[in-house]
C-alpha atoms as a PDB file:
ATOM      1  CA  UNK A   1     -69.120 -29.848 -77.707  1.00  0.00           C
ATOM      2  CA  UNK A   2     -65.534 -29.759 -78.152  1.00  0.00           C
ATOM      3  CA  UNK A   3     -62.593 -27.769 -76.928  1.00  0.00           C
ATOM      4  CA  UNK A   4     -61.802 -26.095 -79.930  1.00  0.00           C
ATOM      5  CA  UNK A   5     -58.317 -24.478 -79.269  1.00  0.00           C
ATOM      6  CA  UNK A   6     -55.251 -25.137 -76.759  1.00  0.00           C
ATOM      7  CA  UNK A   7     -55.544 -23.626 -73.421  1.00  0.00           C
ATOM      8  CA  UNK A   8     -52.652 -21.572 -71.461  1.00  0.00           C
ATOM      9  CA  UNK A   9     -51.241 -24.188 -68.817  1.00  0.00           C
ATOM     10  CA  UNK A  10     -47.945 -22.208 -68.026  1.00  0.00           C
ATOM     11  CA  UNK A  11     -49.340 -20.938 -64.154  1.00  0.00           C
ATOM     12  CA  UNK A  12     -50.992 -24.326 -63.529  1.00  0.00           C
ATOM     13  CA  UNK A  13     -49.844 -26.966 -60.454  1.00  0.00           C
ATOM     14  CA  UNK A  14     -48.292 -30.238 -60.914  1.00  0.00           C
ATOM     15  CA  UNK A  15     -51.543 -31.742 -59.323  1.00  0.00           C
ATOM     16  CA  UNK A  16     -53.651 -29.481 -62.285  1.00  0.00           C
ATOM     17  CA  UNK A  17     -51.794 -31.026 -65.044  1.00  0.00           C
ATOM     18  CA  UNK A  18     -52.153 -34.591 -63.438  1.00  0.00           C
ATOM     19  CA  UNK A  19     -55.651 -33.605 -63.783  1.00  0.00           C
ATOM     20  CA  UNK A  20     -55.468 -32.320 -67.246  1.00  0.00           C
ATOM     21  CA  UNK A  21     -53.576 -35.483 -68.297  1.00  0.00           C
ATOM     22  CA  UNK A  22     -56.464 -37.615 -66.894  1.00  0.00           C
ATOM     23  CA  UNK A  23     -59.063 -35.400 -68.607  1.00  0.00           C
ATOM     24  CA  UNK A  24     -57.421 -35.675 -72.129  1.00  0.00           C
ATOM     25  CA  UNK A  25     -57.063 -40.133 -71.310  1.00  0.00           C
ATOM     26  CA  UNK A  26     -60.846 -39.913 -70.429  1.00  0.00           C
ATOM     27  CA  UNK A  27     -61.491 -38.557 -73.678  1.00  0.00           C
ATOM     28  CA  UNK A  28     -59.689 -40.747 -75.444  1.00  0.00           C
ATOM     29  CA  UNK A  29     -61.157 -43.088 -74.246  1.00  0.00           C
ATOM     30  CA  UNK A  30     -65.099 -41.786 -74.903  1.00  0.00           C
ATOM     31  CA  UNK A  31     -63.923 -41.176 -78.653  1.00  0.00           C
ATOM     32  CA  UNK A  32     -63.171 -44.837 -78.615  1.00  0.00           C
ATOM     33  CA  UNK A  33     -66.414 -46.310 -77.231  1.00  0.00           C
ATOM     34  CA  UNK A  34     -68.438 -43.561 -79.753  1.00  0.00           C
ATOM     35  CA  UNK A  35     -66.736 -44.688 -82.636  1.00  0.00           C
ATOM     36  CA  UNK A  36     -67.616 -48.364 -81.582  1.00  0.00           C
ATOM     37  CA  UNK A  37     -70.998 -47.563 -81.076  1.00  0.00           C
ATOM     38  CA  UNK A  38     -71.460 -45.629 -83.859  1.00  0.00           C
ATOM     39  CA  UNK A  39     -69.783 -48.742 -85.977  1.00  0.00           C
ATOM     40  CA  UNK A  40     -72.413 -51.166 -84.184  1.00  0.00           C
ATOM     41  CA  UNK A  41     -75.648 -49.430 -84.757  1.00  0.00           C
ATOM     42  CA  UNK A  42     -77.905 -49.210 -87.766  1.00  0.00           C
ATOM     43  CA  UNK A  43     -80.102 -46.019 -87.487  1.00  0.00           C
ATOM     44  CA  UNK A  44     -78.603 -42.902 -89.480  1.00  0.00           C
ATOM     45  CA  UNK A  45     -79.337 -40.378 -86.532  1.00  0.00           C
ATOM     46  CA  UNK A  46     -77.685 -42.267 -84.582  1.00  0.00           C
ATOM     47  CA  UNK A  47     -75.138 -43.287 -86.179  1.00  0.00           C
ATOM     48  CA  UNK A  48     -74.387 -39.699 -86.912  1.00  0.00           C
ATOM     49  CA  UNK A  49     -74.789 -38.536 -83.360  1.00  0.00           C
ATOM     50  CA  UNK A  50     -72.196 -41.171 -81.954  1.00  0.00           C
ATOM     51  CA  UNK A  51     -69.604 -40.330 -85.358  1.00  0.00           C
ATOM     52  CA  UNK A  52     -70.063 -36.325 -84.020  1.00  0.00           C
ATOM     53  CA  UNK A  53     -69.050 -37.427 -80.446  1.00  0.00           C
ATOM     54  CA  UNK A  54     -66.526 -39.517 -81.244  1.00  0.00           C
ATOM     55  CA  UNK A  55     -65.028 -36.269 -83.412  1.00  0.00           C
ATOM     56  CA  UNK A  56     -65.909 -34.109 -80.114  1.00  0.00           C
ATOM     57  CA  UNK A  57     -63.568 -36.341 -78.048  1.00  0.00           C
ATOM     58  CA  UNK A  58     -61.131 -36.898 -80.048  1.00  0.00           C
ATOM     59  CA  UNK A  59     -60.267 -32.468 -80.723  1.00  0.00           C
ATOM     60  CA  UNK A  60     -60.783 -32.070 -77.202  1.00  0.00           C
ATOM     61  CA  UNK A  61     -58.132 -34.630 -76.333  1.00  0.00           C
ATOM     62  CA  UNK A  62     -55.555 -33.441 -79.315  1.00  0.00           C
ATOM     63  CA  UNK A  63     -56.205 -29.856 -77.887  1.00  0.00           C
ATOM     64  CA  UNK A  64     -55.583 -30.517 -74.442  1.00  0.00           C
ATOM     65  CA  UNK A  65     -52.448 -32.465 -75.252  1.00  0.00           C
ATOM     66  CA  UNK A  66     -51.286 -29.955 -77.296  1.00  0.00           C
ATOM     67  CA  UNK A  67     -51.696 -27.599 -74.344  1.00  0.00           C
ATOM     68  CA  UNK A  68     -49.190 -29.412 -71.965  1.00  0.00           C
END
């Protein structure tokens, strides 16, 4: 599941966007390893499962850049 829009980050602490800024690298990151895997493996469902959460990662990352 992704985040599909940007998020309101005007009232938020320094330490909260740190946090944010983590959160969107940590995505990044899973998006990465799912499109790997999903370049690596052979079964259809599977393949289509990994391509899906590679997608997920990836919008939730964009949208929480977006939001800084």
């Amino acid at each position: 599941m992704a985040l599909k829009n940007t998020i309101n980050l005007q009232s938020v602490t320094q330490q909260e966007l740190n946090s944010v800024k983590e959160i969107a690298g940590a995505h990044i990151a899973m998006s990465a390893k799912f499109n790997l895997y999903a370049n690596q493996i052979t079964d259809p469902q599977f393949k289509q499962m990994f391509e899906q959460s590679s997608t997920d990662c990836q919008t939730t990352a964009t949208n929480l850049i977006n939001s800084l």
